[in-house]
PDB file of N, CA and C in Angstrom:
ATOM      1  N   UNK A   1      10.285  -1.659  17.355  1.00  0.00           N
ATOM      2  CA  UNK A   1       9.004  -1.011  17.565  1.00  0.00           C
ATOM      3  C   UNK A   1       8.971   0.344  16.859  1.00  0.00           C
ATOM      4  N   UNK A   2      10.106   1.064  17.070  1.00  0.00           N
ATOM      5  CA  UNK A   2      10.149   2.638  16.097  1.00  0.00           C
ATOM      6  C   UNK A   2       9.781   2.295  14.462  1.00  0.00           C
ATOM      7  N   UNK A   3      10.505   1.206  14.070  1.00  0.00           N
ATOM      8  CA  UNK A   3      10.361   0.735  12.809  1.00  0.00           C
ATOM      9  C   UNK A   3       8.743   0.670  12.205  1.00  0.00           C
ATOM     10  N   UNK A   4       7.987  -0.250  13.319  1.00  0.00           N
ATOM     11  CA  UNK A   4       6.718  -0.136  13.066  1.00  0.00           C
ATOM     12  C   UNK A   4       6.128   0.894  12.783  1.00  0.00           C
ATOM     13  N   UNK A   5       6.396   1.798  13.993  1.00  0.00           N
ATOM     14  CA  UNK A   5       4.988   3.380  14.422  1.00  0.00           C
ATOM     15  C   UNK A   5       5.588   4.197  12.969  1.00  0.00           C
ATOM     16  N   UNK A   6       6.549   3.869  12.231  1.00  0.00           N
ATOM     17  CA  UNK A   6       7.063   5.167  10.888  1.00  0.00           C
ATOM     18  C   UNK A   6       6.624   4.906   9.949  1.00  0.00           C
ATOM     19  N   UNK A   7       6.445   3.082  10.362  1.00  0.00           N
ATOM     20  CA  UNK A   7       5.643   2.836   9.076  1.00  0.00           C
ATOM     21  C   UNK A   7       4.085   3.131   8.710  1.00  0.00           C
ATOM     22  N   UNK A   8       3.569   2.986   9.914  1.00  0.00           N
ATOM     23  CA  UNK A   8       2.210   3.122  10.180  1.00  0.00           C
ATOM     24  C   UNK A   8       1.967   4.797  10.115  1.00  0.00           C
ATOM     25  N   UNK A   9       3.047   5.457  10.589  1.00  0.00           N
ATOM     26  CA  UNK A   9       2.500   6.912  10.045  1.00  0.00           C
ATOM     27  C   UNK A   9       2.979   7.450   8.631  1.00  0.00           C
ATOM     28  N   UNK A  10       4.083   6.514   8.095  1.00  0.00           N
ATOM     29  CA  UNK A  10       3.925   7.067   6.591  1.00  0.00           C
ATOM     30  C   UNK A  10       2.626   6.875   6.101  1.00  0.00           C
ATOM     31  N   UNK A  11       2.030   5.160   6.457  1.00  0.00           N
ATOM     32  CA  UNK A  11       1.058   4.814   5.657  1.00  0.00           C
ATOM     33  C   UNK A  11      -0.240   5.816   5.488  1.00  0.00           C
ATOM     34  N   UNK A  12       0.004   6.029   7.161  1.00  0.00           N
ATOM     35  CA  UNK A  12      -1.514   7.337   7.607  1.00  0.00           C
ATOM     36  C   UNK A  12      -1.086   8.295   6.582  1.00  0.00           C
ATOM     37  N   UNK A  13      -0.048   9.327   6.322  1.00  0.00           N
ATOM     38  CA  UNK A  13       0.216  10.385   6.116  1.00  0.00           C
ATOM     39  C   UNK A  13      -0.290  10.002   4.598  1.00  0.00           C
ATOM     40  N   UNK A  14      -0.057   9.034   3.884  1.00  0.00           N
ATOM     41  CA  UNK A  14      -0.209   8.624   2.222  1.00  0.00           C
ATOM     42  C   UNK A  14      -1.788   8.518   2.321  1.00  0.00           C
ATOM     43  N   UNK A  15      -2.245   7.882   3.301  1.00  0.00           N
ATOM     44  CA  UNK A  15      -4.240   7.672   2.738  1.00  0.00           C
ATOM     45  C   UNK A  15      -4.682   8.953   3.390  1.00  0.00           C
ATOM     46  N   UNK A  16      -4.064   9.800   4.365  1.00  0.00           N
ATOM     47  CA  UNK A  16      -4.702  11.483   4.453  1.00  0.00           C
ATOM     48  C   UNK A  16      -4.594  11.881   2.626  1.00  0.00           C
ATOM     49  N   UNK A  17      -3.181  12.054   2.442  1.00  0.00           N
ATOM     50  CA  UNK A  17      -2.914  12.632   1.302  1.00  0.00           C
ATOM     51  C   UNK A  17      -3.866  12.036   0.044  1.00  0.00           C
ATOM     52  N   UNK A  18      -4.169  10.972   0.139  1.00  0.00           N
ATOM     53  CA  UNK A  18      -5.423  10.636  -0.736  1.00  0.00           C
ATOM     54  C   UNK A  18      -6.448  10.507  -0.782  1.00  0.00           C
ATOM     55  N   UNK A  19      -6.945  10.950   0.620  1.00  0.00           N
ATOM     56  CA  UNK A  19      -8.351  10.779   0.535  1.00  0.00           C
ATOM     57  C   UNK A  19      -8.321  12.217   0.314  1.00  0.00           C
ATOM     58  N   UNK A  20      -7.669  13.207   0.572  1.00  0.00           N
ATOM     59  CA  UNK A  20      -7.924  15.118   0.447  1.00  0.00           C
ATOM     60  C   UNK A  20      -7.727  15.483  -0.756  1.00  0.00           C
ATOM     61  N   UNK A  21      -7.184  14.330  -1.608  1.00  0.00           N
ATOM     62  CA  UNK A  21      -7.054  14.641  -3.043  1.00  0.00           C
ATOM     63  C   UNK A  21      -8.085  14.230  -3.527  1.00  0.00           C
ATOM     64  N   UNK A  22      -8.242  13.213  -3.353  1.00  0.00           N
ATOM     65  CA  UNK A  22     -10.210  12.651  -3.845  1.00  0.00           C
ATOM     66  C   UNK A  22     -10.926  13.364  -3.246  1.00  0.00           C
ATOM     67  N   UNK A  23     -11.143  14.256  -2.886  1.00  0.00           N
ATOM     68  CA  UNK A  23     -12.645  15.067  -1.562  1.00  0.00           C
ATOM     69  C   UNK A  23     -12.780  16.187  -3.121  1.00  0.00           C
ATOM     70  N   UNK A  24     -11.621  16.475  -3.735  1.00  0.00           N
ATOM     71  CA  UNK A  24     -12.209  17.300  -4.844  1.00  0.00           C
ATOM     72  C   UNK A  24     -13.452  16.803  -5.727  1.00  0.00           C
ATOM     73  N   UNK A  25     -13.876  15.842  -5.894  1.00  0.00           N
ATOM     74  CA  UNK A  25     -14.666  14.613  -6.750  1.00  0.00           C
ATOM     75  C   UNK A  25     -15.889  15.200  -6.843  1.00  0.00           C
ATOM     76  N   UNK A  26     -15.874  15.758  -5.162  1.00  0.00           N
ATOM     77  CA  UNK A  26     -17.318  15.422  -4.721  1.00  0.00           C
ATOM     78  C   UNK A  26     -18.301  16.596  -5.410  1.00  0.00           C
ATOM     79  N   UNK A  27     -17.179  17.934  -5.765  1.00  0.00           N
ATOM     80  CA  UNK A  27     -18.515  18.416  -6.980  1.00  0.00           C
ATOM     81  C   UNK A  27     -19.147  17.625  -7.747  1.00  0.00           C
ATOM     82  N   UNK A  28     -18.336  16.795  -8.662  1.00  0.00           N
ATOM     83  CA  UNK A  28     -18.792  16.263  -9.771  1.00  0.00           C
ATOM     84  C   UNK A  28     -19.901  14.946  -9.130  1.00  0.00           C
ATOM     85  N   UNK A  29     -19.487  14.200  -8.596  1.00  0.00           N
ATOM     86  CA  UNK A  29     -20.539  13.742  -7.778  1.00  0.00           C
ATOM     87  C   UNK A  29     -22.287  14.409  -7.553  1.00  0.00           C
ATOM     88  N   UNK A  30     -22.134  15.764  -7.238  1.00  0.00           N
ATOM     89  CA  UNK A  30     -23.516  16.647  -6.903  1.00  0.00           C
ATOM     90  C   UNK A  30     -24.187  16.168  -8.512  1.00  0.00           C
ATOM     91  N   UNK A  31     -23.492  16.261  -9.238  1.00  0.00           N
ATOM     92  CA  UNK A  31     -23.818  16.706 -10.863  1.00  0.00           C
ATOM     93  C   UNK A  31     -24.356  15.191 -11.699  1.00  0.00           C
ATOM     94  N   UNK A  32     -23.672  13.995 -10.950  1.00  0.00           N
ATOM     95  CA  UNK A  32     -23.958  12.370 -11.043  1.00  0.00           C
ATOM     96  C   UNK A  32     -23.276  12.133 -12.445  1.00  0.00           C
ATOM     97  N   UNK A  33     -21.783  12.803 -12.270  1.00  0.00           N
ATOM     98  CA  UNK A  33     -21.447  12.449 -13.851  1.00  0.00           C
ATOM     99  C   UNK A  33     -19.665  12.055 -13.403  1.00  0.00           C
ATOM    100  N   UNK A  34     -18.305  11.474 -14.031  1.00  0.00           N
ATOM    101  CA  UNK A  34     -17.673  11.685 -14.152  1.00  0.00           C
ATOM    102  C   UNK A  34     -17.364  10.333 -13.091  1.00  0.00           C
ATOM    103  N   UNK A  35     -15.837  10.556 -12.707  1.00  0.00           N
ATOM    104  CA  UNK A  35     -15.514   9.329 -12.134  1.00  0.00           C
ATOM    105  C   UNK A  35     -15.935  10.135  -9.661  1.00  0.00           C
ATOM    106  N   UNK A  36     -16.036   9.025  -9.140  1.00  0.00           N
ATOM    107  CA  UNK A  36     -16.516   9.393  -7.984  1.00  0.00           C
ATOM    108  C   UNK A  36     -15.627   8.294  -6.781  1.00  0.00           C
ATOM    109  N   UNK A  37     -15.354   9.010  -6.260  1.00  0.00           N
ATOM    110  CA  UNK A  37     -13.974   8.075  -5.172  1.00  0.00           C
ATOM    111  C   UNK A  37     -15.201   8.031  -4.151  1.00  0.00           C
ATOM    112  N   UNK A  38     -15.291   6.440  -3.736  1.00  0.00           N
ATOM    113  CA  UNK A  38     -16.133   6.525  -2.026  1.00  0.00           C
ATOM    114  C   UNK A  38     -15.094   5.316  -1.408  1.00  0.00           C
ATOM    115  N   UNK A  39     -14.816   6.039  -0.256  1.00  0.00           N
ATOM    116  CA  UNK A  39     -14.382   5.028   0.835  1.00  0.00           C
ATOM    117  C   UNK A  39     -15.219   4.931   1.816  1.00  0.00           C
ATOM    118  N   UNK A  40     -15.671   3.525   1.762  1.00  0.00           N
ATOM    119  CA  UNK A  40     -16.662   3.798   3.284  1.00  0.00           C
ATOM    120  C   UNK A  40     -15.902   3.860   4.586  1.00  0.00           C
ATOM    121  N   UNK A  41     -14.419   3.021   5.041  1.00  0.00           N
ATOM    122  CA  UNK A  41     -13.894   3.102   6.461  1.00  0.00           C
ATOM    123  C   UNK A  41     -12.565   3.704   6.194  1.00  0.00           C
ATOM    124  N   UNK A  42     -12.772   4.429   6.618  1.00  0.00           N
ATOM    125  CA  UNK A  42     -11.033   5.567   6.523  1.00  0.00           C
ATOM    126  C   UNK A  42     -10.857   5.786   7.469  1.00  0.00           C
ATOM    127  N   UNK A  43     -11.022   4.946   8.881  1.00  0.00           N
ATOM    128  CA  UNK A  43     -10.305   4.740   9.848  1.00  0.00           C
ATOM    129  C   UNK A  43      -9.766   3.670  10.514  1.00  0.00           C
ATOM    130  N   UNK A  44      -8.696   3.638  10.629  1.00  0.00           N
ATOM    131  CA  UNK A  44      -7.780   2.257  11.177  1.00  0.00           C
ATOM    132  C   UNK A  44      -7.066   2.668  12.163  1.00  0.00           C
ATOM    133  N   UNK A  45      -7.495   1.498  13.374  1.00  0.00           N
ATOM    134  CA  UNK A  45      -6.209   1.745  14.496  1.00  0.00           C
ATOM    135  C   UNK A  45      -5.533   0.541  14.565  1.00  0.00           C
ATOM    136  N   UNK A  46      -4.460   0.607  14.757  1.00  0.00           N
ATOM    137  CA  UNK A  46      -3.388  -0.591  14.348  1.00  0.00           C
ATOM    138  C   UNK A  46      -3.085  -0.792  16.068  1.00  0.00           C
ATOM    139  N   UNK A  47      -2.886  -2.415  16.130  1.00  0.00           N
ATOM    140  CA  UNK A  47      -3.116  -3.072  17.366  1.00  0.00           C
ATOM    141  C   UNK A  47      -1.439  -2.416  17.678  1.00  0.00           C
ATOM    142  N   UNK A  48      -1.070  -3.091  18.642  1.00  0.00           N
ATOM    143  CA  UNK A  48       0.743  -3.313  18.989  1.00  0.00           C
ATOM    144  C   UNK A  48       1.416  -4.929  18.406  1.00  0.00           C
ATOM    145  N   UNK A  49       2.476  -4.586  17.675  1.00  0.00           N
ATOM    146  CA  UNK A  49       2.781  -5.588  16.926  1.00  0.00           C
ATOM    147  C   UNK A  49       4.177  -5.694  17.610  1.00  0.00           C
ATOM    148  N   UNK A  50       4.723  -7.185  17.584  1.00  0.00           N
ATOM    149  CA  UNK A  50       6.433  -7.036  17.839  1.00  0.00           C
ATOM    150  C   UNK A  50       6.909  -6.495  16.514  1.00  0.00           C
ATOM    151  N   UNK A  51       8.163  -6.184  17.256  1.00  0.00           N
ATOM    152  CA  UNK A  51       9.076  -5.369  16.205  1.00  0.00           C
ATOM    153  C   UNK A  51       9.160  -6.176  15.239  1.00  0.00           C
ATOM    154  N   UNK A  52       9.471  -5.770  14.273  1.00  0.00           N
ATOM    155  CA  UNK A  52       9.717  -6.299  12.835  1.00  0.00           C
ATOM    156  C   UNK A  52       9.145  -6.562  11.881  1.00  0.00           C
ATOM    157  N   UNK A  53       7.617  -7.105  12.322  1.00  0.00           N
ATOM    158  CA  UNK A  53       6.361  -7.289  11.953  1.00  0.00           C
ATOM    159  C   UNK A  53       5.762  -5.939  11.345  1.00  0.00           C
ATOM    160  N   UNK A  54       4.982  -6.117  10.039  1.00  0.00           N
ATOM    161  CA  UNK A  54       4.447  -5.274   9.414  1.00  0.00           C
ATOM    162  C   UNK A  54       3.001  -5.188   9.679  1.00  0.00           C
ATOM    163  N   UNK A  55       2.203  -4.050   9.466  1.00  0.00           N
ATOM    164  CA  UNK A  55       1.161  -3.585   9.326  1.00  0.00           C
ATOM    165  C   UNK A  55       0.567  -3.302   8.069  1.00  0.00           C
ATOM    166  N   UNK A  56      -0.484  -4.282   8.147  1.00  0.00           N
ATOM    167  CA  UNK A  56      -1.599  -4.448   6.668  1.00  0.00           C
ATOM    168  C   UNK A  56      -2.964  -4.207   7.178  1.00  0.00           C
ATOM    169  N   UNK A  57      -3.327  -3.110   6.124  1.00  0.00           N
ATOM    170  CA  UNK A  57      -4.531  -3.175   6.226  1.00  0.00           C
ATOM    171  C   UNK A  57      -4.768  -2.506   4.857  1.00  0.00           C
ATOM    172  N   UNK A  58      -6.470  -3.101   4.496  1.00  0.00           N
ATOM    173  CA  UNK A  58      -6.863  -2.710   3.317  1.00  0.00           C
ATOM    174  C   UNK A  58      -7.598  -1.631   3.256  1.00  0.00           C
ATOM    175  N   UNK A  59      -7.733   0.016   2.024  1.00  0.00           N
ATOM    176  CA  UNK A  59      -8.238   0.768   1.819  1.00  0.00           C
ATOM    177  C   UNK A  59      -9.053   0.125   1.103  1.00  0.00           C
ATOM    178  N   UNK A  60     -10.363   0.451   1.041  1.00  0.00           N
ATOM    179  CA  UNK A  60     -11.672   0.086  -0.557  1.00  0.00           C
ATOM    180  C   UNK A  60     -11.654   1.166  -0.845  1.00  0.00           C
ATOM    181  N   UNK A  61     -12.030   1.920  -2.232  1.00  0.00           N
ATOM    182  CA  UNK A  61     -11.797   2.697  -2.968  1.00  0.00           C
ATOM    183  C   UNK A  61     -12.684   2.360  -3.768  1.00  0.00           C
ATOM    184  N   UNK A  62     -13.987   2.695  -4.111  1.00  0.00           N
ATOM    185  CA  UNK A  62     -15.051   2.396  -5.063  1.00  0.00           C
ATOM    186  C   UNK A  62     -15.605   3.268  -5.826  1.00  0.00           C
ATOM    187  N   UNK A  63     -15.703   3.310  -7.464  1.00  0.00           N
ATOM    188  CA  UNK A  63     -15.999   4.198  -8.169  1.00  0.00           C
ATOM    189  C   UNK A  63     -17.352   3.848  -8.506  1.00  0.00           C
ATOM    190  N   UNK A  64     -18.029   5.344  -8.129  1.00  0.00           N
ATOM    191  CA  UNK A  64     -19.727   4.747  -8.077  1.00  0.00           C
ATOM    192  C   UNK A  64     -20.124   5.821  -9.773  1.00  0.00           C
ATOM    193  N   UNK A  65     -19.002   6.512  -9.788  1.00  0.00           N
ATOM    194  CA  UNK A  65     -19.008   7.371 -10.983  1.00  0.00           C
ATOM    195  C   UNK A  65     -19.571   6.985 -12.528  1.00  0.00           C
ATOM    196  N   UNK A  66     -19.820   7.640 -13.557  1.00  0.00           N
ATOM    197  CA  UNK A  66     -20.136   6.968 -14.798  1.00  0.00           C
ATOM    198  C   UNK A  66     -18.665   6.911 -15.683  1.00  0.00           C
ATOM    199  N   UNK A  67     -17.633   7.632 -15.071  1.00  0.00           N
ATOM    200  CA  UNK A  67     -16.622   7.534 -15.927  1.00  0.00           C
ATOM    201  C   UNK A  67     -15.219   6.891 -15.406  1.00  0.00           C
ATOM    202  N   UNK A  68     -14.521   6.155 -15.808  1.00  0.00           N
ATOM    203  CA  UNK A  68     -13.258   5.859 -14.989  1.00  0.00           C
ATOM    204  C   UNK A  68     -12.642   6.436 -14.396  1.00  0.00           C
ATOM    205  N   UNK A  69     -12.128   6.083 -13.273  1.00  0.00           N
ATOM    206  CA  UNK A  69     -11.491   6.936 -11.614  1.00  0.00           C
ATOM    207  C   UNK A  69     -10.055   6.165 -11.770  1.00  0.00           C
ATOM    208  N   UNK A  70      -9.408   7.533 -12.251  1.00  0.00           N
ATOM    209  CA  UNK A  70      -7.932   6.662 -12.330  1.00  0.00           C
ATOM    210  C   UNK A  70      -7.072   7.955 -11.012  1.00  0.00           C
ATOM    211  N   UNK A  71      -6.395   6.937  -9.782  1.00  0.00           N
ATOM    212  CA  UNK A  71      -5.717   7.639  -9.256  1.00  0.00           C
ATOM    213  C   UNK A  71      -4.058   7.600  -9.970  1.00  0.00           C
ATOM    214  N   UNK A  72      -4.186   8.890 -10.119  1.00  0.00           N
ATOM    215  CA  UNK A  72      -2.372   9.253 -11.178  1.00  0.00           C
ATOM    216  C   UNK A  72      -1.166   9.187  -9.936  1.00  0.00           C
ATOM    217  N   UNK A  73      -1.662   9.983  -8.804  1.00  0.00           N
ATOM    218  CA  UNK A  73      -0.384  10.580  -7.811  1.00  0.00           C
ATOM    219  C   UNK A  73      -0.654  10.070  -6.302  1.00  0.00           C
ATOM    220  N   UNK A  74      -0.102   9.413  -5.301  1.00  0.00           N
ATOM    221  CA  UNK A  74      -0.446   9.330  -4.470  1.00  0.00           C
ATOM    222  C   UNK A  74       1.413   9.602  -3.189  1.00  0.00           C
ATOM    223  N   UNK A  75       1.311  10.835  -2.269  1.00  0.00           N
ATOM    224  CA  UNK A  75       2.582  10.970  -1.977  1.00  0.00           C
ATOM    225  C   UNK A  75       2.403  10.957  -0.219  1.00  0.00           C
ATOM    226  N   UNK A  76       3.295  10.894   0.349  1.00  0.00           N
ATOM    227  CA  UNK A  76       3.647  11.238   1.791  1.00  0.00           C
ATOM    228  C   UNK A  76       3.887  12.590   1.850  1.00  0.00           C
ATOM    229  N   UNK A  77       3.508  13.214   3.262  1.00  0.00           N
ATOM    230  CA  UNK A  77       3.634  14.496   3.622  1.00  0.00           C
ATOM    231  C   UNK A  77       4.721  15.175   2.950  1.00  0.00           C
TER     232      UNK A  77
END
């Protein structure tokens, strides 16, 4: 069960760390030019799993931008 909850908070700690890196966008966004990160659900609560068993779930990540949205870096706390 510990195995699980470290995984599930690396995972949290990696999509904080990327969605606060994409929130910079959102000037360029005001301006309707350049590449534009939208996630519509950036919240997940993960059921109770037996041990051993992994936790999946999918981020969407949609570029509504006019220019390509390339994520370069994505890290844990």
């Amino acid at each position: 069960m510990e195995k699980n909850k470290m995984c599930l908070r690396l995972l949290l700690i990696a999509l904080t760390v990327l969605i606060s890196n994409i929130s910079g966008v959102e000037t360029i966004k005001a301006e309707n030019k350049g590449p534009v990160a939208e996630i519509t659900n950036t919240d997940f609560i993960a059921e109770p799993v037996i041990e051993g068993n992994d936790i999946i779930h999918d981020f969407v990540i949609k570029n509504s931008g006019t220019e390509p949205l390339e994520i370069s870096r994505v890290k844990t706390g």
